[in-house]
Protein backbone atom coordinates (compact mmCIF):
# COMPACT_ATOMS: atom_id res chain seq x y z
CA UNK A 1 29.36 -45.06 3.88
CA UNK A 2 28.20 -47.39 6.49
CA UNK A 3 25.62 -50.05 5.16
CA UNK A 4 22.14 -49.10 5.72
CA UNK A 5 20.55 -52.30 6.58
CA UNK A 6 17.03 -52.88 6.31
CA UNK A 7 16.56 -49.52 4.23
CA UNK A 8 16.51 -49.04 0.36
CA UNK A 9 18.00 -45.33 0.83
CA UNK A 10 19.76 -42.95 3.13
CA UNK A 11 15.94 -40.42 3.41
CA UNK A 12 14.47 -43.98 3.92
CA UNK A 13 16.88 -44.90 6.44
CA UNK A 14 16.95 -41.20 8.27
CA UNK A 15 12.72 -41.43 8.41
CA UNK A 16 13.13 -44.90 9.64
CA UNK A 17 15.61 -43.80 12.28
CA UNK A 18 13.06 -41.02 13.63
CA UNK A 19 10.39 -43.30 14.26
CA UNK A 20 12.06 -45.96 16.29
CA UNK A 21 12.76 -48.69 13.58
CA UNK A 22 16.89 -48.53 14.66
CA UNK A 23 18.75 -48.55 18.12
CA UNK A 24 21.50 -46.20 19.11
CA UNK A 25 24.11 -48.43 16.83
CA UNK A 26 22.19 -48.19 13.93
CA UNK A 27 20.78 -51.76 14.26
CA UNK A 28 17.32 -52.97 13.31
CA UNK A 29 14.93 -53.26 16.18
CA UNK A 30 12.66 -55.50 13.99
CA UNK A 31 13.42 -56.97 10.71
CA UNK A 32 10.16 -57.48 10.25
CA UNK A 33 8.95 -53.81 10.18
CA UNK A 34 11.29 -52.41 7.88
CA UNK A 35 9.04 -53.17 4.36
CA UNK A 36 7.76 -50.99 1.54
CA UNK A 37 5.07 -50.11 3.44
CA UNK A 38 6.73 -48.70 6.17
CA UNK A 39 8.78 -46.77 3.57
CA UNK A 40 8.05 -42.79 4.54
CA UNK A 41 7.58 -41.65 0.76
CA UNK A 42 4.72 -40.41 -1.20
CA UNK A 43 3.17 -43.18 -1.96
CA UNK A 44 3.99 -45.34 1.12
CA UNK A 45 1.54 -45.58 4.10
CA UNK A 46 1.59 -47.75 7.26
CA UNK A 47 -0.75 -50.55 7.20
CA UNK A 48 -3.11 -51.17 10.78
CA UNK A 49 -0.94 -52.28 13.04
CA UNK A 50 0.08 -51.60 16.93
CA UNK A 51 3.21 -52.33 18.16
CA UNK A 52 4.86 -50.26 21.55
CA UNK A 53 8.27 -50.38 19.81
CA UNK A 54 7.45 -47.02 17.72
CA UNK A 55 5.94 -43.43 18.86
CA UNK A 56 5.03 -41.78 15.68
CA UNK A 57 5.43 -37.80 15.17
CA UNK A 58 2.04 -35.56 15.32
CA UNK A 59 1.51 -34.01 11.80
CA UNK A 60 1.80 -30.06 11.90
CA UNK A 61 -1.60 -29.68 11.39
CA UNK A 62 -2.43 -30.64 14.90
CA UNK A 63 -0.94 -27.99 16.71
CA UNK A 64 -4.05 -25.94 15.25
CA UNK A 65 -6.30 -27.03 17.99
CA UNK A 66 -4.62 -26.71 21.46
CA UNK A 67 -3.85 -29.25 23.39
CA UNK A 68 -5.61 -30.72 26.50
CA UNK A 69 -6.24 -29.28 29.75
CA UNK A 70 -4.67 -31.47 32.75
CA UNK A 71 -8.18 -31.88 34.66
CA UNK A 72 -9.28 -33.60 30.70
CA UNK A 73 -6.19 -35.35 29.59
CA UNK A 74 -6.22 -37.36 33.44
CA UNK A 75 -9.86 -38.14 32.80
CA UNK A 76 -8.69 -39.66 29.32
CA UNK A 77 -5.96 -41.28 30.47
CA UNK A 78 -7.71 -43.11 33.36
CA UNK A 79 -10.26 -44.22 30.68
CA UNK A 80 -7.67 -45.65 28.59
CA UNK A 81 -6.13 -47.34 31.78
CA UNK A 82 -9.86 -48.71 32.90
CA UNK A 83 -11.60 -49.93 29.05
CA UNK A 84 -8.07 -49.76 26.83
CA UNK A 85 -7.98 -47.88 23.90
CA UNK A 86 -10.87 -47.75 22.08
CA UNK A 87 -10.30 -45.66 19.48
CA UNK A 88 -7.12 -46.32 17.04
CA UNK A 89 -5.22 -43.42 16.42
CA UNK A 90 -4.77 -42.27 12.86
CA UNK A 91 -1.81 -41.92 10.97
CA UNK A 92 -0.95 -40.08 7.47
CA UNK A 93 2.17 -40.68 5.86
CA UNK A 94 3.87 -42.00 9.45
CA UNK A 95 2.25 -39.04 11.20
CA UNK A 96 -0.46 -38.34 13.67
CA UNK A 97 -3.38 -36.83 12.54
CA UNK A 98 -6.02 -37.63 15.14
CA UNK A 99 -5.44 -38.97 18.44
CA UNK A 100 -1.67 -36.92 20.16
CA UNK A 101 -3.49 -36.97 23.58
CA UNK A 102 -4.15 -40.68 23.18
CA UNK A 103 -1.24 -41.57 22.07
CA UNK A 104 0.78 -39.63 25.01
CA UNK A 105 -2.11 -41.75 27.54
CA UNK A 106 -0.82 -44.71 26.42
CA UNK A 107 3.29 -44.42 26.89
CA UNK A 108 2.37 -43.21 29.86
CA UNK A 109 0.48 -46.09 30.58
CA UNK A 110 2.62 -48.59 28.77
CA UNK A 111 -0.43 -49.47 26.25
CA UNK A 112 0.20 -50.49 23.55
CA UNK A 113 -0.57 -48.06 21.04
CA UNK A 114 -3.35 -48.67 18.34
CA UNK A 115 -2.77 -47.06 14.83
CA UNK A 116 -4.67 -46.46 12.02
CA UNK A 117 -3.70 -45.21 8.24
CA UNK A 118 -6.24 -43.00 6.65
CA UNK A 119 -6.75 -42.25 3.38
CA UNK A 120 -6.49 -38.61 2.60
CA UNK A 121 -4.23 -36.34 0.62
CA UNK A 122 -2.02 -33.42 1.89
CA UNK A 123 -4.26 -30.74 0.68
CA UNK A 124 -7.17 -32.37 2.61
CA UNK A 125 -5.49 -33.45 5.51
CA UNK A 126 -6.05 -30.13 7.65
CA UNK A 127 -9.75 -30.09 6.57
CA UNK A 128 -9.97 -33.77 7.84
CA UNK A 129 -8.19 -32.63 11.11
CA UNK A 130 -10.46 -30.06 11.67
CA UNK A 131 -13.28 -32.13 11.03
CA UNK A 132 -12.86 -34.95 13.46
CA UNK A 133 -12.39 -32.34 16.34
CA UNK A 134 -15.13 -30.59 15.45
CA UNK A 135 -17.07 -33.52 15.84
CA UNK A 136 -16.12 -34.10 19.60
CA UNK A 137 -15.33 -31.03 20.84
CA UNK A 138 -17.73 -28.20 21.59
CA UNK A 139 -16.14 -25.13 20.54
CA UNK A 140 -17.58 -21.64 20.68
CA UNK A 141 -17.25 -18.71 17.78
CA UNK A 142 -14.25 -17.18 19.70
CA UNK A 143 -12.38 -20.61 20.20
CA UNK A 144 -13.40 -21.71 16.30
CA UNK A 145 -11.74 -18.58 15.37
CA UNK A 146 -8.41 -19.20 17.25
CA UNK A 147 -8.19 -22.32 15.55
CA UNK A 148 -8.49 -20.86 11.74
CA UNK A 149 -6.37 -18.47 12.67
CA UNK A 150 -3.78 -21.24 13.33
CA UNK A 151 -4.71 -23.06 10.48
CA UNK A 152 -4.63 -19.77 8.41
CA UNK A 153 -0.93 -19.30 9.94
CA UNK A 154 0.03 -23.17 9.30
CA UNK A 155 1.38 -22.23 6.09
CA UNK A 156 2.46 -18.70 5.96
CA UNK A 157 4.97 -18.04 3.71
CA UNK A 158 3.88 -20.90 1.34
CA UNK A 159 2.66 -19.95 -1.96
CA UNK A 160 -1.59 -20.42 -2.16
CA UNK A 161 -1.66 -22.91 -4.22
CA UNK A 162 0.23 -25.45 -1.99
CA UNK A 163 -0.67 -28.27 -0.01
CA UNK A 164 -0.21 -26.83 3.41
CA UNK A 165 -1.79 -23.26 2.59
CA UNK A 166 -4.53 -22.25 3.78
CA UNK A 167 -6.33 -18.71 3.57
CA UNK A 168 -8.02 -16.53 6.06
CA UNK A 169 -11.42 -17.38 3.73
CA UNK A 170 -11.00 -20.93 3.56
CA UNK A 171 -10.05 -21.12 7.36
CA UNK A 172 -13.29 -18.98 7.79
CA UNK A 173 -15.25 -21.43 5.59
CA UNK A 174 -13.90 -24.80 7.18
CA UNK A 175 -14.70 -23.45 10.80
CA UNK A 176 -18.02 -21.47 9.97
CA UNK A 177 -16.71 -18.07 11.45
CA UNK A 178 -16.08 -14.47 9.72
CA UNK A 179 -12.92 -13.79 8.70
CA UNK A 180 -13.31 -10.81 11.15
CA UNK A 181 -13.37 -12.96 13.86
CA UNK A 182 -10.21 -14.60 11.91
CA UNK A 183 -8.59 -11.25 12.00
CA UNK A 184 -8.85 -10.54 15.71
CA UNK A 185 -7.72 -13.84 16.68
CA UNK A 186 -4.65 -13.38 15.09
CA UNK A 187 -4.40 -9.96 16.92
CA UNK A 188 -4.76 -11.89 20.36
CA UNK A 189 -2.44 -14.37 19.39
CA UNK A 190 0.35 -11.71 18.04
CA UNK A 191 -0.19 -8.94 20.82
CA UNK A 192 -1.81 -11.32 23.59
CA UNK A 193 0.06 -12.69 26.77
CA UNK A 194 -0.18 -16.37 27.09
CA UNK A 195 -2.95 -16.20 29.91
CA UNK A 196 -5.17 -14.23 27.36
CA UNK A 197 -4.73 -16.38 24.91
CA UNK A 198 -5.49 -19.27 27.03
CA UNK A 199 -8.48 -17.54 27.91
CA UNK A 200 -10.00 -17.15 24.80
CA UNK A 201 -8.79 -21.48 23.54
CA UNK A 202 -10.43 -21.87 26.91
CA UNK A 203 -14.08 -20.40 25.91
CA UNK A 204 -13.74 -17.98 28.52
CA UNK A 205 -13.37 -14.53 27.33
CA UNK A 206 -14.70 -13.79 23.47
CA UNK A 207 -12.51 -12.92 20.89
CA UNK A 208 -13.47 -9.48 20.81
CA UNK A 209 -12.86 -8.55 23.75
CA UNK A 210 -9.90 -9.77 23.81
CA UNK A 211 -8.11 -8.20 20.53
CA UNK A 212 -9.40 -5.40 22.68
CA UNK A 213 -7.42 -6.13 25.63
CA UNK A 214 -4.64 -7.01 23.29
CA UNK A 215 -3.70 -3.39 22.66
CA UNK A 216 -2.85 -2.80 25.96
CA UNK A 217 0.35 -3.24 27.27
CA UNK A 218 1.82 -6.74 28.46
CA UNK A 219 1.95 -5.55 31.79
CA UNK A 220 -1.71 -4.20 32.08
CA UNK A 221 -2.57 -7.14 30.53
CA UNK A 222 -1.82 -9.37 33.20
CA UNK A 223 -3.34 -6.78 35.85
CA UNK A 224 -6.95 -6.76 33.92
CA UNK A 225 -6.64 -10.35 33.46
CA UNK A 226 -6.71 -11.00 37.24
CA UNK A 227 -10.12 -9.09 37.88
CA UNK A 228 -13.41 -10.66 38.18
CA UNK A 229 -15.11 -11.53 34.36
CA UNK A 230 -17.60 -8.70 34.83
CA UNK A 231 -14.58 -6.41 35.50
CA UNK A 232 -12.83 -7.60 32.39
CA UNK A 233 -15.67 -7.19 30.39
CA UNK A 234 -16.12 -3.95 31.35
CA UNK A 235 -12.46 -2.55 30.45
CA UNK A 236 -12.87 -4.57 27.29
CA UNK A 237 -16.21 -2.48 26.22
CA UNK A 238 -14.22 0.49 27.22
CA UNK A 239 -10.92 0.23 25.71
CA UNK A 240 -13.35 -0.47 21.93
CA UNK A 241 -14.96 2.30 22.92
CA UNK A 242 -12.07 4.61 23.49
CA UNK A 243 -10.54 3.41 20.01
CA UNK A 244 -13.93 3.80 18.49
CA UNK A 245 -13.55 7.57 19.04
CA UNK A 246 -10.29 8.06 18.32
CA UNK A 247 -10.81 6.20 14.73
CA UNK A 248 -13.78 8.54 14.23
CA UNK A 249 -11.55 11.89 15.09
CA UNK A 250 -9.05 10.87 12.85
CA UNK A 251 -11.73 9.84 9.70
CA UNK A 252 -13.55 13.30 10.35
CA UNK A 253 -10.41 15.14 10.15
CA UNK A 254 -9.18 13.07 7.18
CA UNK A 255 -12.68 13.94 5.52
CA UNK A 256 -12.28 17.81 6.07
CA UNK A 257 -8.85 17.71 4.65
CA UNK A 258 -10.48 16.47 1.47
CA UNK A 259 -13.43 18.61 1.40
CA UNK A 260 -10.68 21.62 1.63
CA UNK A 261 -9.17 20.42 -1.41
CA UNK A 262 -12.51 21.04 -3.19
CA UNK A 263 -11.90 22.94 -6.01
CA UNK A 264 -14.82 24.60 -8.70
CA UNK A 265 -15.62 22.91 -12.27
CA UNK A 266 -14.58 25.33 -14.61
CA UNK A 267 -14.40 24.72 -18.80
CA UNK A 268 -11.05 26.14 -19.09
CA UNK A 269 -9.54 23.48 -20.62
CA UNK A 270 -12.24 23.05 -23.29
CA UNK A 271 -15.03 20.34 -23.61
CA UNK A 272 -14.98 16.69 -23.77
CA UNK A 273 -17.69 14.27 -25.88
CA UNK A 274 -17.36 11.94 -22.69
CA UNK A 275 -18.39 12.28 -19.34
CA UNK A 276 -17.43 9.40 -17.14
CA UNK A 277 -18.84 10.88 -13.25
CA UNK A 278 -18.99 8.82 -10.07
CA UNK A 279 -20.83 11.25 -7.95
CA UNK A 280 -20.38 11.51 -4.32
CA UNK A 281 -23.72 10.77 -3.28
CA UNK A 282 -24.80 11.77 0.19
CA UNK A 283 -27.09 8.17 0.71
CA UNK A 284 -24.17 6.92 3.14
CA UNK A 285 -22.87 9.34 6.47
CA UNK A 286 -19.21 10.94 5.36
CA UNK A 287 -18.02 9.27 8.30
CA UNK A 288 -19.40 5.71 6.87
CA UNK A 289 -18.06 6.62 3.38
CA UNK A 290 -14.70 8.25 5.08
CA UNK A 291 -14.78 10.76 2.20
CA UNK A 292 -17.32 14.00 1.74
CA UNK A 293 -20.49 13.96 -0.07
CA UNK A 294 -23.33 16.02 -2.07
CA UNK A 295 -26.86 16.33 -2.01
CA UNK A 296 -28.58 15.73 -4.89
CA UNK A 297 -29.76 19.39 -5.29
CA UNK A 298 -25.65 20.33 -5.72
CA UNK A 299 -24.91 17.70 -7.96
CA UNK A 300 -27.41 18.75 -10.37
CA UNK A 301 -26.35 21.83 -10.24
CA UNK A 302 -22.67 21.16 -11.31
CA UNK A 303 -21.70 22.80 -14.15
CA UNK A 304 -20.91 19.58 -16.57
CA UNK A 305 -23.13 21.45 -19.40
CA UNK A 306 -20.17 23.84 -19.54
CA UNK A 307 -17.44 21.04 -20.20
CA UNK A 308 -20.13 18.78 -22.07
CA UNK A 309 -19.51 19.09 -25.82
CA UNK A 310 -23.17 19.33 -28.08
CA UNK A 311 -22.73 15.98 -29.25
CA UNK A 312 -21.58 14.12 -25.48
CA UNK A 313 -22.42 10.75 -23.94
CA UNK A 314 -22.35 10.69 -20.30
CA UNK A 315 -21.39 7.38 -18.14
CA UNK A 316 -23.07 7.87 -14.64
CA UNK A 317 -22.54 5.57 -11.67
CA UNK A 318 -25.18 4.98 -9.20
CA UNK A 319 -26.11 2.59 -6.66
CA UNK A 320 -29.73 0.43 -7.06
CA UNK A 321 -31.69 3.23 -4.41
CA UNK A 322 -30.62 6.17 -6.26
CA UNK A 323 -32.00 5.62 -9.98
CA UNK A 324 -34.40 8.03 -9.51
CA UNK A 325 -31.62 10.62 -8.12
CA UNK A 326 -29.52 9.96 -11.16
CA UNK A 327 -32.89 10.47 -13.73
CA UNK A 328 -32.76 13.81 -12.08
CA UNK A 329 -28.72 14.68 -12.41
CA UNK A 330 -28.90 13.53 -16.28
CA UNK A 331 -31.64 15.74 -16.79
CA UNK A 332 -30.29 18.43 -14.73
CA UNK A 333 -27.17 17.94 -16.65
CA UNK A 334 -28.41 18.20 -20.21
CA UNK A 335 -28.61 14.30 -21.37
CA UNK A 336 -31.19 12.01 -22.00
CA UNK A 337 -31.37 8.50 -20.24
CA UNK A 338 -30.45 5.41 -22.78
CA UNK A 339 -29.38 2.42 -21.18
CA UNK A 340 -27.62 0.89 -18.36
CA UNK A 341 -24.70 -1.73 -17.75
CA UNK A 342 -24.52 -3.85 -14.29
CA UNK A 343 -21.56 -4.47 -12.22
CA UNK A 344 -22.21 -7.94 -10.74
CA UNK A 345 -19.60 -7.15 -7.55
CA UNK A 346 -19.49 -11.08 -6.76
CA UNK A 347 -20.04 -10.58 -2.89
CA UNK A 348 -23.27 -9.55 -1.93
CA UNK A 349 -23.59 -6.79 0.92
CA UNK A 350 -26.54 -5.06 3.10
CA UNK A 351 -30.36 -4.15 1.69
CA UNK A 352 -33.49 -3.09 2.94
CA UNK A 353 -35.27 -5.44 0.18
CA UNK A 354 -32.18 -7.56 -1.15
CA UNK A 355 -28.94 -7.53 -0.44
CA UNK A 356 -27.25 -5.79 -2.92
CA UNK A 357 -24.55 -7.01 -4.74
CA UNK A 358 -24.56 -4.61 -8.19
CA UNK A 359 -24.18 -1.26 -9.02
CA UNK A 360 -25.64 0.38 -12.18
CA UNK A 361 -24.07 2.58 -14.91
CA UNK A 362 -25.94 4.39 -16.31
CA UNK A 363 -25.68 5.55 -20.15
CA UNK A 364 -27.32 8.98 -21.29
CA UNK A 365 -26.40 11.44 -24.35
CA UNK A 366 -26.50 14.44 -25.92
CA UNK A 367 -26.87 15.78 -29.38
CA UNK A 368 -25.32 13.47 -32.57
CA UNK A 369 -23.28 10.50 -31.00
CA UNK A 370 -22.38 8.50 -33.26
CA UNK A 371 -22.82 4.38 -33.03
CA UNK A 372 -20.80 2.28 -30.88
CA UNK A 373 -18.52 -0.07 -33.42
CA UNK A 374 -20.03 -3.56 -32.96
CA UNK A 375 -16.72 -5.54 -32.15
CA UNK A 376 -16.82 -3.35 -28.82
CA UNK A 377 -20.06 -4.04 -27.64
CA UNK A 378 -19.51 -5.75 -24.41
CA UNK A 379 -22.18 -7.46 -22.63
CA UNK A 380 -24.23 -5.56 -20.13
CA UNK A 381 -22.80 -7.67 -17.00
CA UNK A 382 -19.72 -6.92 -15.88
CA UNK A 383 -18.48 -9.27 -12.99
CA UNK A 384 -15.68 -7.86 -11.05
CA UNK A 385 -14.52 -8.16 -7.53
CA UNK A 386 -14.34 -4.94 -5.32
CA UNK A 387 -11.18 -3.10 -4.60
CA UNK A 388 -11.21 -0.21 -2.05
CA UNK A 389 -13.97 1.35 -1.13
CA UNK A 390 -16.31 3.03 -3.90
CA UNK A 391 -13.99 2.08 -6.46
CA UNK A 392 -15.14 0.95 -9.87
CA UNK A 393 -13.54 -1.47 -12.08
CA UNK A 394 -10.54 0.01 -13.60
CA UNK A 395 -11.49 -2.09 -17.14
CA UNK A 396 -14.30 0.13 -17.24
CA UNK A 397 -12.49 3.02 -18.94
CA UNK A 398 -10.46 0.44 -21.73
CA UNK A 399 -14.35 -0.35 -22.43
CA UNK A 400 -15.38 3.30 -22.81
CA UNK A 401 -11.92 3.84 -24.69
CA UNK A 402 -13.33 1.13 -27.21
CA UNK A 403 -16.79 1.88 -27.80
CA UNK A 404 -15.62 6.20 -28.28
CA UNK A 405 -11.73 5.74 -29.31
CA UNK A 406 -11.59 9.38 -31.17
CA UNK A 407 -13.55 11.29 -28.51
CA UNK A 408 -11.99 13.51 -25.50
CA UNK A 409 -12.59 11.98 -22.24
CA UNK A 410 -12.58 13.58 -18.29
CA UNK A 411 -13.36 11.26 -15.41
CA UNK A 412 -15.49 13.33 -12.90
CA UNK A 413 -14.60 12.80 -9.15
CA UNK A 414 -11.46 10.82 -10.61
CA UNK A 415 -8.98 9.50 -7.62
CA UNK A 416 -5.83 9.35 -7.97
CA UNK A 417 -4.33 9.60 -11.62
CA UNK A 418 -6.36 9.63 -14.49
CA UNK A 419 -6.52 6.93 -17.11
CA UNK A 420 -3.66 7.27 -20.24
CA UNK A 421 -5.58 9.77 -22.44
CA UNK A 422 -8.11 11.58 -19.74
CA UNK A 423 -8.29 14.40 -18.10
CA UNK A 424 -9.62 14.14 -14.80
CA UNK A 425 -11.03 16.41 -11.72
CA UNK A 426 -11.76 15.63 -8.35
CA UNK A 427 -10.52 16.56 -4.73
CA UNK A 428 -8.47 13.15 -4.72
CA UNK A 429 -7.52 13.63 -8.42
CA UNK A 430 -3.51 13.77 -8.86
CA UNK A 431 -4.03 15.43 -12.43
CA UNK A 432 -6.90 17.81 -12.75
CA UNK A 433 -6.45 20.34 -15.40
CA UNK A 434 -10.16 21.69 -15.23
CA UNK A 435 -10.97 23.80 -12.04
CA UNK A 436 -8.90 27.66 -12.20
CA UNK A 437 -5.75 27.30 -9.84
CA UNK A 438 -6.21 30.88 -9.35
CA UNK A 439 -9.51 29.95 -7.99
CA UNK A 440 -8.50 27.72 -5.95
CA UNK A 441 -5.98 29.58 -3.78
């Protein structure tokens, strides 16, 4: 192998080649800039220097924030050619991490370029990116959210706990924008043309209206684009609106289809000493909830004191407004009100007073329970993150299973398929051995 002057290794000698430090024969350009220093490794940074013999390559990060308009990057440039550089640029690890458009003004110009190593590490690099454009560049929601969606796509693929990942909740936190407005961004940039996605880097057409124009074909896309911004507006407002309805048709019919699968409570299948019921309660519109609901008056007058065994306890979910609705439904059911446990849901949401971020479960029973055994008293607060909507921690029922191992168990208005060991019933329950079949059809 040919000697590699200069360089202590053949990645040493291939990372000194890309940045300039050897001519087309593989000679040195400068003996003097070939040092450990100048070594592209992990623990190897350039020193402050300038020299025009080397144009370094722009970290990945950058391409998150688009790049200069022509009227901006001439008014730069002409700067640059008038006072000089003023600001170095800055360099991680033989890369460019602030200052591509000043660096490009200057080999233009012939200027020598100014760099500047930064201390950082690769998991904070992008955050420092983002930070020193922030700070000079006046970005609205709609372009903020473009740029965490790049920054969000900068490591796709990557597992989350490397260096270059970056979620759609840390992009949202970094740029101070929902991770809704995340989410359509990355429909404009998957389904827009290039001129709407300009538009929108440009600050001048909103995100949302444009991951509404983004549905549309290419070709329309381009048409709507060339009307008047009151005009595009306009479609924008419509085409939501148009979708809006749609959506709604197809949640309403989605909602009937379960409320035909209704099917009656019946005992059939015996009784059970616990009740585990999260009621549908009508607080919310069906079409909010996407699923039907009851009125209070119908709930109570379910007949759960014809599965209930004489000696029952009864777990009842509820949300903080309707404690007084589920007093009534134990009563109406044939239990008496003991305690309550808290699911602390870690995100808070909407409230009138607070916003809410717990549901309660409430504890009544019946008859001669007998006492929970101590090693399975939990504490009261159970803090678990949401899954889909209205659906309760699936470690709830292991806890239950502790605290009444010998008893037999249904989960009312169960979806899907019941826990190992319950019965279930429900118009979304896969397994529901209590309501008559016969009845049903």
């Amino acid at each position: 192998m040919k000697e590699l002057t200069g360089a202590k290794s053949l990645d040493q000698f291939i990372d000194l080649k890309l940045l300039g430090y050897y001519d087309e024969d593989e000679h040195v350009v400068d003996e003097n800039l070939i040092s450990d220093e100048s070594a592209a490794n992990d623990n190897d940074f350039l020193d402050d220097w300038s020299t025009d013999s080397i144009k370094l390559p722009a970290h990945a990060a950058t391409s998150i924030f688009p790049a200069m308009g022509e009227a901006e990057f001439q008014e730069l440039k002409a700067d640059i050619a008038k006072n000089g550089l003023r600001q170095p640029i800055l360099v991680y690890r033989n890369q460019v991490i602030d200052g591509r458009e000043r660096m490009r003004a200057c080999s233009e110009l012939g200027i020598e370029p100014q760099y500047k190593a930064v201390d950082v590490t690769e998991k904070t690099v992008a955050e420092y990116i983002v930070s020193m454009n922030l700070k000079r560049r006046h970005l609205n929601d709609s372009q903020r959210a473009m740029v965490a969606n790049s920054l969000a796509q900068l490591g796709k693929g990557k597992r989350a706990n490397t260096a270059q990942a970056v979620t759609q909740a840390q992009a949202s936190q970094m740029l101070n924008v929902s991770v809704d407005s995340i989410q359509r961004a990355r429909i404009v940039e998957k389904n827009g043309i290039p001129a709407l996605v300009q538009a929108v880097e440009n600050g001048k057409l909103d995100v949302t209206n444009a991951s509404s124009l983004a549905g549309l074909d290419e070709e329309k896309q381009a048409i709507v684009l060339e009307l008047d911004d009151k005009e595009i507006l306009k479609m924008a407002k419509e085409i939501r609106k148009s979708a809006m309805s749609d959506r709604r048709k197809k949640r309403i019919e989605a909602i009937e289809q379960k409320r035909a699968n209704n099917k009656p409570l019946q005992a059939e299948a015996g009784t059970y000493n616990v009740i585990y019921a999260d009621p549908a309660w009508d607080y919310i519109s069906e079409e909010a909830l996407g699923y039907p609901t009851m009125s209070l008056q119908d709930i109570q007058a379910m007949p759960v004191n014809t599965i209930a065994s004489e000696d029952a306890v009864l777990f009842l979910w509820c949300s903080a407004s309707l404690i007084g609705d589920a007093l009534k439904v134990i009563e109406s059911w044939g239990f008496n009100y003991k305690t309550h446990a808290i699911w602390d849901k870690q995100k808070a949401g909407q409230g009138a007073y607070f916003r809410i971020q717990h549901e309660l479960l409430l504890i009544a029973t019946r008859g001669d329970v007998p006492e929970v055994p101590y090693e399975a008293r939990e504490a009261s607060v159970f803090d678990d993150p949401t899954g889909a909507p209205s659906e309760k921690p699936k470690r709830i029922r292991e806890v239950i299973d502790a605290m009444y191992p010998e008893f037999r168990k249904i989960e009312l208005f169960c979806r899907g398929t019941p826990a190992m060991g319950w019965d279930g019933w429900g118009n979304e329950c896969a397994n529901d051995p209590v309501f008559s079949e016969k009845e049903a059809a």
